[in-house]
C-alpha atoms as a PDB file:
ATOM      1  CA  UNK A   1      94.907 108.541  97.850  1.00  0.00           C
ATOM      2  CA  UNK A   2      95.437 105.722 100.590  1.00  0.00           C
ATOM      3  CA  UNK A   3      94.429 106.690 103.653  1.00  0.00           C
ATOM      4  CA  UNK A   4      95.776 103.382 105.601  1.00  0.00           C
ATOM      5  CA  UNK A   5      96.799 100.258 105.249  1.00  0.00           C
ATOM      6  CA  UNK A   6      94.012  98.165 107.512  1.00  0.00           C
ATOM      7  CA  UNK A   7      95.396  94.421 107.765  1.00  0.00           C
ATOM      8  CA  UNK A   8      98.068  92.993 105.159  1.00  0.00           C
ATOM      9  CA  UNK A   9      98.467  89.057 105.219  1.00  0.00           C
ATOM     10  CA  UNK A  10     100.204  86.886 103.618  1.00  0.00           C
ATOM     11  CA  UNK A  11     102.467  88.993 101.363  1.00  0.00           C
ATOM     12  CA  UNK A  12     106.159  89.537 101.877  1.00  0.00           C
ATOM     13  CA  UNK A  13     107.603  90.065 105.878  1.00  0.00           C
ATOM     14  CA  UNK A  14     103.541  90.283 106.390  1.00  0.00           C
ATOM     15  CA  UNK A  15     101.612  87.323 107.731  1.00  0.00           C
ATOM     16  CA  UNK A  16      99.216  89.210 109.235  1.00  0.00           C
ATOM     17  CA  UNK A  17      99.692  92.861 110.390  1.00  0.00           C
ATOM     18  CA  UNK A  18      97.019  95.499 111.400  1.00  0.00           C
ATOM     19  CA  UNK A  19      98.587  99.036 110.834  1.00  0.00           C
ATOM     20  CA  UNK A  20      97.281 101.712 113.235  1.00  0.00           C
ATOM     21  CA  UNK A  21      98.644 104.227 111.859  1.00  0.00           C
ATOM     22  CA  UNK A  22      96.980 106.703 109.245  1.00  0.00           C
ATOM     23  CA  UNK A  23      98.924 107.974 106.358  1.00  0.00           C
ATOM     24  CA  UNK A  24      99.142 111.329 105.472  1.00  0.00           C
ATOM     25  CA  UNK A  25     100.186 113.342 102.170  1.00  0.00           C
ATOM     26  CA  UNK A  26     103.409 112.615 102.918  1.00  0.00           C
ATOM     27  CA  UNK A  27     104.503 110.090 104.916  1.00  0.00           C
ATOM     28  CA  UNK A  28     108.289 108.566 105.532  1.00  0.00           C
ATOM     29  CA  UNK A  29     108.737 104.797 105.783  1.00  0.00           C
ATOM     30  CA  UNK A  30     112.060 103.698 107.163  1.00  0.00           C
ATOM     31  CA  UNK A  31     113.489 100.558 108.651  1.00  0.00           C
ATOM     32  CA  UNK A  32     116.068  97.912 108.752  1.00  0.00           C
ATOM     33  CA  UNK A  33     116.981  95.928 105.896  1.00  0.00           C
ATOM     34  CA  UNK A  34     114.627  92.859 105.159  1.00  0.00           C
ATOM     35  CA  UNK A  35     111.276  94.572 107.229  1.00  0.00           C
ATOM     36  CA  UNK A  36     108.870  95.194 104.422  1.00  0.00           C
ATOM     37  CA  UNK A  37     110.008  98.338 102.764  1.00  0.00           C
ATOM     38  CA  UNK A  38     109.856  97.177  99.642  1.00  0.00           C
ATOM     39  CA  UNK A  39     106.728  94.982  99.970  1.00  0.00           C
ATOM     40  CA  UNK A  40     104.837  98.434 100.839  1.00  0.00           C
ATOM     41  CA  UNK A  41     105.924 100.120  98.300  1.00  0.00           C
ATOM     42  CA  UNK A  42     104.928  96.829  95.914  1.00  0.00           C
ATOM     43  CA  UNK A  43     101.660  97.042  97.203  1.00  0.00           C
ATOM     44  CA  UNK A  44     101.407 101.035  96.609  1.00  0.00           C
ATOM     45  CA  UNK A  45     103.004  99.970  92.623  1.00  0.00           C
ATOM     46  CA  UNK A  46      99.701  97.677  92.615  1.00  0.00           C
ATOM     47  CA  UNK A  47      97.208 100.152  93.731  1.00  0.00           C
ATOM     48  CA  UNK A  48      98.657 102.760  91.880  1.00  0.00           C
ATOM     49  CA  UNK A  49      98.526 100.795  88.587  1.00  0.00           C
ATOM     50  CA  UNK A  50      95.494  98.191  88.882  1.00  0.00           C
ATOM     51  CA  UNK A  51      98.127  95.137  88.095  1.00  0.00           C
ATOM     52  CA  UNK A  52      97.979  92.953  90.900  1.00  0.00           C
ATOM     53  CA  UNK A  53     101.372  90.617  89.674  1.00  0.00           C
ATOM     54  CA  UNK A  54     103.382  93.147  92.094  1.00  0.00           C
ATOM     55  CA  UNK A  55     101.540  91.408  95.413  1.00  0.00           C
ATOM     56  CA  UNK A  56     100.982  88.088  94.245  1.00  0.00           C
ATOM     57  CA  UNK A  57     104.971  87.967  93.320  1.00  0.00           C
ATOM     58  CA  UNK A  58     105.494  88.796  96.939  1.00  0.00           C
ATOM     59  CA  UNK A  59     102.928  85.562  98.291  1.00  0.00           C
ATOM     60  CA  UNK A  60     103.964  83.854 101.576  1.00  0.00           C
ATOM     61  CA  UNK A  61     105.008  80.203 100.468  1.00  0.00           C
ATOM     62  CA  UNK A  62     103.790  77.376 102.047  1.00  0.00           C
ATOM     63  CA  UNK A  63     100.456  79.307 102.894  1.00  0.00           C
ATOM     64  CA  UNK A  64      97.015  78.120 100.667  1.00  0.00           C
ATOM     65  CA  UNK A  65      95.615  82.224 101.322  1.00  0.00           C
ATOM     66  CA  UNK A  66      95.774  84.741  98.955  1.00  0.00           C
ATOM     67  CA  UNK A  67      97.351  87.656  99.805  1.00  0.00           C
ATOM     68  CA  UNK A  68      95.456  90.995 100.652  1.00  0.00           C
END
């Protein structure tokens, strides 16, 4: 299980974010349209399934680091 999301750069709305906040069992994610929803929950589809083409479709342009 992920306990936390520690830093996430460079992928989607996230250029580089720390994330204070631990996750729990269940935990609700909400927001405006077009603030990373569906980035987290691309990055979840990667961890859950070992296939890192989820993140890597969501790379900043224009930026020469990877995202992680």
């Amino acid at each position: 299980m992920i306990n936390r999301f520690t830093l996430l750069r460079n992928i989607g709305q996230y250029h580089s974010v720390a994330i204070p906040h631990q996750l729990q069992k269940i935990s609700v994610i909400y927001g405006e349209n077009g603030r990373g929803k569906s980035t987290l929950a691309a990055i979840l589809r990667s961890y859950a399934t070992g296939d890192p083409l989820p993140i890597t479709e969501r790379k900043l342009l224009g930026v020469p680091d990877t995202p992680h």
